[in-house]
PDB file of N, CA and C in Angstrom:
ATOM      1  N   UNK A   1       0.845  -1.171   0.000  1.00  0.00           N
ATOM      2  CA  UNK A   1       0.000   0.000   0.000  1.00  0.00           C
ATOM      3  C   UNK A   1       0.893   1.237   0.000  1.00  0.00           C
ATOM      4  N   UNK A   2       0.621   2.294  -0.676  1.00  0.00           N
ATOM      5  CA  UNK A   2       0.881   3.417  -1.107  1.00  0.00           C
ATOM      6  C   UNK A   2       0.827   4.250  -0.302  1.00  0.00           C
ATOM      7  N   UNK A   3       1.527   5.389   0.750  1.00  0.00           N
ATOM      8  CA  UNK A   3       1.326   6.711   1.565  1.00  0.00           C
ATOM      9  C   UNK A   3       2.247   7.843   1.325  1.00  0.00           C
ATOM     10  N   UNK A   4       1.236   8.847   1.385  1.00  0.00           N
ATOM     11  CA  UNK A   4       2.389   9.800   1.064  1.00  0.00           C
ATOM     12  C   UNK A   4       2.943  10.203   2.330  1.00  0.00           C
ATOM     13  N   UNK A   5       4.123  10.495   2.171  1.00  0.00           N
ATOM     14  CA  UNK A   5       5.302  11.147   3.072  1.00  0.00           C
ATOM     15  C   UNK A   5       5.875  12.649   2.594  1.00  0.00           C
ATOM     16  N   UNK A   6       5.174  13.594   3.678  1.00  0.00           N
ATOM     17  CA  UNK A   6       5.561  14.563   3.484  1.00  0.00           C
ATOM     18  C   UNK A   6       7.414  15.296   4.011  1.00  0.00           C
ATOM     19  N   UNK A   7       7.883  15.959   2.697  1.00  0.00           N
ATOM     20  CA  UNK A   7       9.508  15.959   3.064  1.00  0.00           C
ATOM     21  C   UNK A   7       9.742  17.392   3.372  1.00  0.00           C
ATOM     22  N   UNK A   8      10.711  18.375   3.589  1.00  0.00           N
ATOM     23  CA  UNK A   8      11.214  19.487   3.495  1.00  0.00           C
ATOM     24  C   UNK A   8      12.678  19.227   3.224  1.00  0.00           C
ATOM     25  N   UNK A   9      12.470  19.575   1.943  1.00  0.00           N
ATOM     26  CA  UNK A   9      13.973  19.829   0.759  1.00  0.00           C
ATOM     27  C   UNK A   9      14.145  21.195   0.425  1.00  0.00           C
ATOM     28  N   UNK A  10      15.752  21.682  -0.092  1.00  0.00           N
ATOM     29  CA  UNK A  10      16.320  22.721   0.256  1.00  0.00           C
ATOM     30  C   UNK A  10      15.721  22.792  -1.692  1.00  0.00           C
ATOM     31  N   UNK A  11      15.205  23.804  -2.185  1.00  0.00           N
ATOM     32  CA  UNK A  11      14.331  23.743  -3.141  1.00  0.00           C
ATOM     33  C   UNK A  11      15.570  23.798  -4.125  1.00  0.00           C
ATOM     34  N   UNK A  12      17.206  24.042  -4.424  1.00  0.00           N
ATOM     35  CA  UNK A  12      17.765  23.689  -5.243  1.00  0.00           C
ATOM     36  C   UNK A  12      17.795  21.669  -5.953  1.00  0.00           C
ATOM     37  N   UNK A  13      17.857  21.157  -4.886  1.00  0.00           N
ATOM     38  CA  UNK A  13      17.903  20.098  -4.492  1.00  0.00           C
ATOM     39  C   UNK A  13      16.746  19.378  -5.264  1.00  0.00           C
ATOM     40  N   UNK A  14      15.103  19.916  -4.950  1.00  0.00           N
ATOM     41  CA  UNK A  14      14.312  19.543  -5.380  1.00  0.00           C
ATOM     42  C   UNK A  14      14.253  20.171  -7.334  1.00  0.00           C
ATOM     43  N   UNK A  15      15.102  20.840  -7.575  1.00  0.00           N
ATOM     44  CA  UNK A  15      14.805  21.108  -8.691  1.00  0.00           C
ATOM     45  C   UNK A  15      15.667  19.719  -9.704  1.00  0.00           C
ATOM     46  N   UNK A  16      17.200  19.825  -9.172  1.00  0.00           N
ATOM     47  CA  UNK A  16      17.795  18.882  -9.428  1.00  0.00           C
ATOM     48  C   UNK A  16      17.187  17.626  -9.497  1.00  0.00           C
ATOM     49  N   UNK A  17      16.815  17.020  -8.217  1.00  0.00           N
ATOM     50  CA  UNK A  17      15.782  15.910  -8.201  1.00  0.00           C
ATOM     51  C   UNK A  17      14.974  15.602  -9.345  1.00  0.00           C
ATOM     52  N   UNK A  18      14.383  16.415  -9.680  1.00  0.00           N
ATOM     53  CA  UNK A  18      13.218  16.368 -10.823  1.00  0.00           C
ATOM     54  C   UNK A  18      13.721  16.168 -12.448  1.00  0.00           C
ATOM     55  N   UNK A  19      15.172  17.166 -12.544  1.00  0.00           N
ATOM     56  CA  UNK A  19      15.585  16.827 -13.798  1.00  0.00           C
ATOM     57  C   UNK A  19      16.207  15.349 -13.832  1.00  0.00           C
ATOM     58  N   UNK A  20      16.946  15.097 -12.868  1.00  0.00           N
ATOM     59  CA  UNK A  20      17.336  13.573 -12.926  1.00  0.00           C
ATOM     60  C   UNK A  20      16.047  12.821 -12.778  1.00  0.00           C
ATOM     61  N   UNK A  21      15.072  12.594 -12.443  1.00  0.00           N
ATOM     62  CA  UNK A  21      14.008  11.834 -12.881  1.00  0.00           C
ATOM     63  C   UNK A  21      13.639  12.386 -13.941  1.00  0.00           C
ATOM     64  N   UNK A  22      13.461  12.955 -14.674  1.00  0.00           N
ATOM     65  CA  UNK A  22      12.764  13.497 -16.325  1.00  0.00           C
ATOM     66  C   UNK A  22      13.923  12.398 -16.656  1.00  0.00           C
ATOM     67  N   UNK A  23      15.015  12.770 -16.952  1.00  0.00           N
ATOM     68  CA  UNK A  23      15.592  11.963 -17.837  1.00  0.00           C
ATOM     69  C   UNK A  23      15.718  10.295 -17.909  1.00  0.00           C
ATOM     70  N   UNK A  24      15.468   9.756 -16.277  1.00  0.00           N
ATOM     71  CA  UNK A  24      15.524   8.656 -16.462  1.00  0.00           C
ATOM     72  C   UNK A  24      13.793   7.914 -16.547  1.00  0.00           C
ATOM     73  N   UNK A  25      13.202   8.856 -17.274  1.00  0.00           N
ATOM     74  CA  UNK A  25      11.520   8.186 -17.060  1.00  0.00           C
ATOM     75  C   UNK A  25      10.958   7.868 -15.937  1.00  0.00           C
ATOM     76  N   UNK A  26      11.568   8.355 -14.894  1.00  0.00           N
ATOM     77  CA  UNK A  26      10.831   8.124 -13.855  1.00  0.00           C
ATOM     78  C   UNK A  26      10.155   9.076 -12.328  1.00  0.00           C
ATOM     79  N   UNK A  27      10.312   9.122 -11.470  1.00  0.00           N
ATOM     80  CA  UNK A  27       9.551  10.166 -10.525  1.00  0.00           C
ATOM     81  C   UNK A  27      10.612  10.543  -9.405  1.00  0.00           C
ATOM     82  N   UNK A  28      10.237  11.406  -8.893  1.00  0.00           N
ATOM     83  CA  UNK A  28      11.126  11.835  -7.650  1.00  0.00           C
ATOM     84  C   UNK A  28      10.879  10.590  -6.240  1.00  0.00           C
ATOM     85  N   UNK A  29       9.558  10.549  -6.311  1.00  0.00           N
ATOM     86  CA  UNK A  29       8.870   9.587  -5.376  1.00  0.00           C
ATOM     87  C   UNK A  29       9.463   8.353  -5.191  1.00  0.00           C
ATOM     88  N   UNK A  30       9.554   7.703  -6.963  1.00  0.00           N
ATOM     89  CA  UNK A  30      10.197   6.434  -6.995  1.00  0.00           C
ATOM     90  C   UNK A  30      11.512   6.378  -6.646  1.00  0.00           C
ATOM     91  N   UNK A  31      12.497   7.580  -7.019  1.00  0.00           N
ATOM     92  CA  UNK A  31      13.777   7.561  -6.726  1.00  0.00           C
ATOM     93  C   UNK A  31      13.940   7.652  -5.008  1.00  0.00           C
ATOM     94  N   UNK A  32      13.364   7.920  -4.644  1.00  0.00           N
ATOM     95  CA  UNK A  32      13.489   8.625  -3.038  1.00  0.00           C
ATOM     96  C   UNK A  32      12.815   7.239  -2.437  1.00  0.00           C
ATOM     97  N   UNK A  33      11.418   6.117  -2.873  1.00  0.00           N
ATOM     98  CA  UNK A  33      11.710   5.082  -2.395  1.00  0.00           C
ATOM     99  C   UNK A  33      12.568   4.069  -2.445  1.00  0.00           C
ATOM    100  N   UNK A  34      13.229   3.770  -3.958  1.00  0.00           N
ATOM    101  CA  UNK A  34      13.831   2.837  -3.774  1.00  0.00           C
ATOM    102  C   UNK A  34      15.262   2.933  -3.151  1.00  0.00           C
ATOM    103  N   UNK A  35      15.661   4.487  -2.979  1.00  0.00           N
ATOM    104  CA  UNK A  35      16.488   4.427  -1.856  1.00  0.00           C
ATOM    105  C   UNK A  35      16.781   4.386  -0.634  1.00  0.00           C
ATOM    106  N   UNK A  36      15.213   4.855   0.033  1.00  0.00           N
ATOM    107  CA  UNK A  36      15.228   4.346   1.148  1.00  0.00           C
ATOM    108  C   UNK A  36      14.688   2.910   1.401  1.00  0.00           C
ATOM    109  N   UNK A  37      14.341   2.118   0.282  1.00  0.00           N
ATOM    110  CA  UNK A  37      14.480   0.669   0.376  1.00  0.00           C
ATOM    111  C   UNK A  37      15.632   0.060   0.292  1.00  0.00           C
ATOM    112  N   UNK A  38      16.413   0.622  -0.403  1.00  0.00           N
ATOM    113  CA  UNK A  38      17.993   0.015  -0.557  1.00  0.00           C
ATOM    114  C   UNK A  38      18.798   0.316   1.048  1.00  0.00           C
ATOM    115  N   UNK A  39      18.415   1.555   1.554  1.00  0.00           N
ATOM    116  CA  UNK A  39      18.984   1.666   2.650  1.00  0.00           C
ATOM    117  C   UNK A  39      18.510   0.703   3.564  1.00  0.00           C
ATOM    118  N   UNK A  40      17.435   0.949   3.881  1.00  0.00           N
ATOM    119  CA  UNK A  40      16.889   0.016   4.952  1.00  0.00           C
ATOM    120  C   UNK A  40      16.952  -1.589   4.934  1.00  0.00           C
ATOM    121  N   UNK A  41      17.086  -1.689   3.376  1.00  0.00           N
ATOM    122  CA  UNK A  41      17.254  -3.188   3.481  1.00  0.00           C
ATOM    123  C   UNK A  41      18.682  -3.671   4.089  1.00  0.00           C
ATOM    124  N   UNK A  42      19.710  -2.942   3.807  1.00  0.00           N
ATOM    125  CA  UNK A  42      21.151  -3.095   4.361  1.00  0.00           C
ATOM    126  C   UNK A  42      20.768  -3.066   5.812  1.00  0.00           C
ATOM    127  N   UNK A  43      20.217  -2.453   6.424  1.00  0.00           N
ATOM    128  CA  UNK A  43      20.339  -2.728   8.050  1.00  0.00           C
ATOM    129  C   UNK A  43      19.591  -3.758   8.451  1.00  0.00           C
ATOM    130  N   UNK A  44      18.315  -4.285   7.650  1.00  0.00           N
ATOM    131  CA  UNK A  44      17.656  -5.213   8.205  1.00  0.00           C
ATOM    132  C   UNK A  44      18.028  -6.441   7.578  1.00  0.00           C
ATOM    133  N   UNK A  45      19.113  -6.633   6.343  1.00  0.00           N
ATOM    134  CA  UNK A  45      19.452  -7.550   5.639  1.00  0.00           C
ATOM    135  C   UNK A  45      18.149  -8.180   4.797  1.00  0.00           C
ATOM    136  N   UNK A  46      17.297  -7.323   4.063  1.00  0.00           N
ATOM    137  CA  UNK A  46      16.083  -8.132   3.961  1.00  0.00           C
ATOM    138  C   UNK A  46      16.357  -8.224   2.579  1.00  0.00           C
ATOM    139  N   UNK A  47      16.367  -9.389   1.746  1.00  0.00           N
ATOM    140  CA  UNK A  47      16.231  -9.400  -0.190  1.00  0.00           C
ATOM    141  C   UNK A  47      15.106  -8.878  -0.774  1.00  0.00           C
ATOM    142  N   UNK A  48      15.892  -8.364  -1.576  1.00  0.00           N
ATOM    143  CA  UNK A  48      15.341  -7.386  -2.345  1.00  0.00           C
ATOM    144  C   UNK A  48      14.021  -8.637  -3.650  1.00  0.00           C
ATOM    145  N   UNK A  49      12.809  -7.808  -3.396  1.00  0.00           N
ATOM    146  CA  UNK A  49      11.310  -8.773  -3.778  1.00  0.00           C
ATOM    147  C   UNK A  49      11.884  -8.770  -5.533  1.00  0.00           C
ATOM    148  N   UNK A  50      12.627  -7.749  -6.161  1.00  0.00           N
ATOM    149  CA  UNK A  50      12.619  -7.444  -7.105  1.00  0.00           C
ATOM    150  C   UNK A  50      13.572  -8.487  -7.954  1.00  0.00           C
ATOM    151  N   UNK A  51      14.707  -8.991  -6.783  1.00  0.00           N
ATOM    152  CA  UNK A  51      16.644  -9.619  -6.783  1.00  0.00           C
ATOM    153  C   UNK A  51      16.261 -11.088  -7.989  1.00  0.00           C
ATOM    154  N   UNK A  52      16.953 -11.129  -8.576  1.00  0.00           N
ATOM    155  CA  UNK A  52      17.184 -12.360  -9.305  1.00  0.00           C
ATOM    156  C   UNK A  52      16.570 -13.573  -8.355  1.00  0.00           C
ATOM    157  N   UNK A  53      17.277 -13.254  -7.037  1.00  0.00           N
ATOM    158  CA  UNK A  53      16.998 -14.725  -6.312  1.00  0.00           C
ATOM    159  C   UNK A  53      15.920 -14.993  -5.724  1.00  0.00           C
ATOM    160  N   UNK A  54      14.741 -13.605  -5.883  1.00  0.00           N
ATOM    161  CA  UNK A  54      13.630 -13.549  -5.309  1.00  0.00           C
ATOM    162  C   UNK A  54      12.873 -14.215  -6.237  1.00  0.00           C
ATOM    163  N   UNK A  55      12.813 -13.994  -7.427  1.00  0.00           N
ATOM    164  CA  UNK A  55      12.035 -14.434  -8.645  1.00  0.00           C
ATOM    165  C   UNK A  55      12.129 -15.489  -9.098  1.00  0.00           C
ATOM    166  N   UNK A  56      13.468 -16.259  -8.841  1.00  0.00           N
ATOM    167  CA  UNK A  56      13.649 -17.692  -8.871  1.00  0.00           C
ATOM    168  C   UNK A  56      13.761 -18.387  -8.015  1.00  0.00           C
ATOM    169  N   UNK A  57      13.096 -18.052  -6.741  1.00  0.00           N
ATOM    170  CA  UNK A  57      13.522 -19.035  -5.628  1.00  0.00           C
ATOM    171  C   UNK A  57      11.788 -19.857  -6.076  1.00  0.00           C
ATOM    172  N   UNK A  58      12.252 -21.219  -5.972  1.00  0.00           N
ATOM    173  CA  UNK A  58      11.014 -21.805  -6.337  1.00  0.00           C
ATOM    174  C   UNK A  58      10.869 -22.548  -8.053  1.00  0.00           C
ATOM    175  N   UNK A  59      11.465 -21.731  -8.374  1.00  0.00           N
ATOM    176  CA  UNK A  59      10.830 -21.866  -9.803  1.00  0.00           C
ATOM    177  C   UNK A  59      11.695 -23.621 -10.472  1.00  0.00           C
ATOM    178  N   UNK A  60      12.430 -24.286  -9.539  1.00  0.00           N
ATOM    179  CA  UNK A  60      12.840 -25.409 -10.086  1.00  0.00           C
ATOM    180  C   UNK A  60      13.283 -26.487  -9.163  1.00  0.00           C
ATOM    181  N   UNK A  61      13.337 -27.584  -9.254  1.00  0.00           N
ATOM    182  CA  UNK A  61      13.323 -28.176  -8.198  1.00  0.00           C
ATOM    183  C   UNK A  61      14.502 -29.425  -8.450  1.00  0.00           C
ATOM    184  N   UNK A  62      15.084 -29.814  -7.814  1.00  0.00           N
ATOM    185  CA  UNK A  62      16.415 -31.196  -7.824  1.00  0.00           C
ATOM    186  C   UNK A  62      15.848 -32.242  -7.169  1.00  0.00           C
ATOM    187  N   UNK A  63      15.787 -33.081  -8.372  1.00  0.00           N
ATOM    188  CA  UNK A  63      15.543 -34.682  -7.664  1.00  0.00           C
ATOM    189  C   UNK A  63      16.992 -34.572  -6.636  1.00  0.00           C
ATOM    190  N   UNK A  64      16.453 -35.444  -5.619  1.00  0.00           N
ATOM    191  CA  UNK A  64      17.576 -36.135  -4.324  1.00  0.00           C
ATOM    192  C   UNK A  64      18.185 -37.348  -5.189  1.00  0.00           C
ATOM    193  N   UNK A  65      18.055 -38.022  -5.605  1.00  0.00           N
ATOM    194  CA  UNK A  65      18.413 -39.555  -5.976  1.00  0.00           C
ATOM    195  C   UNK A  65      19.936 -39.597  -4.966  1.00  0.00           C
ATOM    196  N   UNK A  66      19.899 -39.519  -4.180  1.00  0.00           N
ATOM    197  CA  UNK A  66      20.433 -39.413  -2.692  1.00  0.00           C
ATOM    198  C   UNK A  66      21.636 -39.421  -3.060  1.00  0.00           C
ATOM    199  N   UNK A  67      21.962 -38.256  -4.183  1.00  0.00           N
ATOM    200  CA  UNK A  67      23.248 -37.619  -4.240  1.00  0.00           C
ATOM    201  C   UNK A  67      23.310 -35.800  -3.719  1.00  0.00           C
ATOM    202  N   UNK A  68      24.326 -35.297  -3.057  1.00  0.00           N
ATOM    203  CA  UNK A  68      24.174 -33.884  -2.368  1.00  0.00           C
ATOM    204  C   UNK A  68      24.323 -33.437  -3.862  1.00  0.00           C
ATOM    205  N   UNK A  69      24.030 -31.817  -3.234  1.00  0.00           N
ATOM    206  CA  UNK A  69      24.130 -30.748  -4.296  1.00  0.00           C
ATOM    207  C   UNK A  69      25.490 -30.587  -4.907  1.00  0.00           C
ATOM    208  N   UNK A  70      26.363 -30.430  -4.009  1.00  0.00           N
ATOM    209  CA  UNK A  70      27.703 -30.846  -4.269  1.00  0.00           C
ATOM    210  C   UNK A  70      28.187 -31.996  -5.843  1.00  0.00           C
ATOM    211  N   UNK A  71      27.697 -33.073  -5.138  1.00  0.00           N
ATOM    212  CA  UNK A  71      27.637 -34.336  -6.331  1.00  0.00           C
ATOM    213  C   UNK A  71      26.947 -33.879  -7.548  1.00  0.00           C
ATOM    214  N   UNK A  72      25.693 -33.279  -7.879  1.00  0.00           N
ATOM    215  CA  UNK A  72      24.676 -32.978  -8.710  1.00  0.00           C
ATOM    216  C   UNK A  72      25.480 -31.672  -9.494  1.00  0.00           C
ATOM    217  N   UNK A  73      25.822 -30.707  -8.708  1.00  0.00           N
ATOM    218  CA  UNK A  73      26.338 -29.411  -9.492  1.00  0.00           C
ATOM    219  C   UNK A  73      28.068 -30.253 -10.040  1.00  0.00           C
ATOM    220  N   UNK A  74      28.709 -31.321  -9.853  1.00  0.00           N
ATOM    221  CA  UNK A  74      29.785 -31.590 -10.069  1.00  0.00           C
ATOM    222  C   UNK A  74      29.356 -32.263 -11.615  1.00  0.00           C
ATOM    223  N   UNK A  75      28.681 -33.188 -11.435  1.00  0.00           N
ATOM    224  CA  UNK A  75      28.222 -34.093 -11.945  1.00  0.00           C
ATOM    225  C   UNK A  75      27.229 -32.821 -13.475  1.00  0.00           C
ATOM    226  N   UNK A  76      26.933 -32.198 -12.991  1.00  0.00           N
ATOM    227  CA  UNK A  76      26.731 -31.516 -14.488  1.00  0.00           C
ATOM    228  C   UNK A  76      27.314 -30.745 -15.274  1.00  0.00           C
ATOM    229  N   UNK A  77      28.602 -30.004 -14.438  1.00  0.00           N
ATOM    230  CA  UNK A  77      29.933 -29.806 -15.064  1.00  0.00           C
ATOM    231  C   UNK A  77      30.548 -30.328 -15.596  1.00  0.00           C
ATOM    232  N   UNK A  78      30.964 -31.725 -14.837  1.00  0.00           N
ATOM    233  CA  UNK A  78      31.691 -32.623 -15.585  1.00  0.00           C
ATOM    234  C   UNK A  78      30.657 -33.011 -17.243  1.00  0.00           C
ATOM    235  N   UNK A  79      29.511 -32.422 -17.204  1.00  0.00           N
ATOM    236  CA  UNK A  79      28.860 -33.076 -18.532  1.00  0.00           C
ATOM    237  C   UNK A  79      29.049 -31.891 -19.222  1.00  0.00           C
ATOM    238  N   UNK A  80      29.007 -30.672 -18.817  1.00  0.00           N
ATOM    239  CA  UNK A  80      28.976 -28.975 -19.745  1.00  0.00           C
ATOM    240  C   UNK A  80      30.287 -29.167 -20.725  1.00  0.00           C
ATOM    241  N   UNK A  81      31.687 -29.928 -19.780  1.00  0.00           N
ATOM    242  CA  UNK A  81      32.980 -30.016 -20.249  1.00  0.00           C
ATOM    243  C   UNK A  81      32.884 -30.818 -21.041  1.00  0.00           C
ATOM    244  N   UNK A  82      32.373 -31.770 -20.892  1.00  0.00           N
ATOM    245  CA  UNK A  82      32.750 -33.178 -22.015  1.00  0.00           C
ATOM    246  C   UNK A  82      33.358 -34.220 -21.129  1.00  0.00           C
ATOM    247  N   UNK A  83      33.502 -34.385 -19.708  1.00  0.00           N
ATOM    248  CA  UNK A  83      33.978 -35.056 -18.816  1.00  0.00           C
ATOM    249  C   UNK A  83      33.724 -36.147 -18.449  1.00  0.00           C
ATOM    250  N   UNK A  84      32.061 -36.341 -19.297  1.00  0.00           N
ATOM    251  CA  UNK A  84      31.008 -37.441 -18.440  1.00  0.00           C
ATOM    252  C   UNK A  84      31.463 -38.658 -19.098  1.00  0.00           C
ATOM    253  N   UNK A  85      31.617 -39.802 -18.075  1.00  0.00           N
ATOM    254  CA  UNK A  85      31.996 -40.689 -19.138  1.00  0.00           C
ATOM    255  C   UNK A  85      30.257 -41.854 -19.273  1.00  0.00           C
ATOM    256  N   UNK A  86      29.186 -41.320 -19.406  1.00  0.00           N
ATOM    257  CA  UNK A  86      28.268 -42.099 -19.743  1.00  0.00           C
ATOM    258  C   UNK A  86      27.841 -41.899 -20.999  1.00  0.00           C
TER     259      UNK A  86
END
């Protein structure tokens, strides 16, 4: 959910602000959240919803055939190289 947050900026600042969002297509608002999301996430260590690893966590799954990950990520290298001897 969406709230506004009222700021007091030194009005050079806010002018600047605005041309660097014109140019990158986007808003003062958005720039000013996702930095205080970037900040805050560093202190609370929280991943980012947006991160590569957020979007793929889930999306694939490893049979066990009761070899570790270790064995499995070796074992498909050795096939990327040409290593495999099956």
């Amino acid at each position: 959910m969406k709230r506004t947050l009222n700021l007091t900026i030194d009005e050079t600042v806010i002018k600047k602000a605005k041309e660097y969002a014109r140019r990158r297509g986007t808003s003062v608002s958005r720039i000013v959240e996702e930095e205080l999301d970037r900040r805050t996430r560093e202190v609370y260590s929280e991943p980012r919803s947006d991160s590569i690893t957020a979007r793929l966590s889930g999306s694939m799954t490893l049979s066990d055939h009761g070899k570790s990950v270790d064995d499995l990520l070796t074992e498909a290298l050795r096939k990327n190289v040409g290593l495999d001897s099956d």
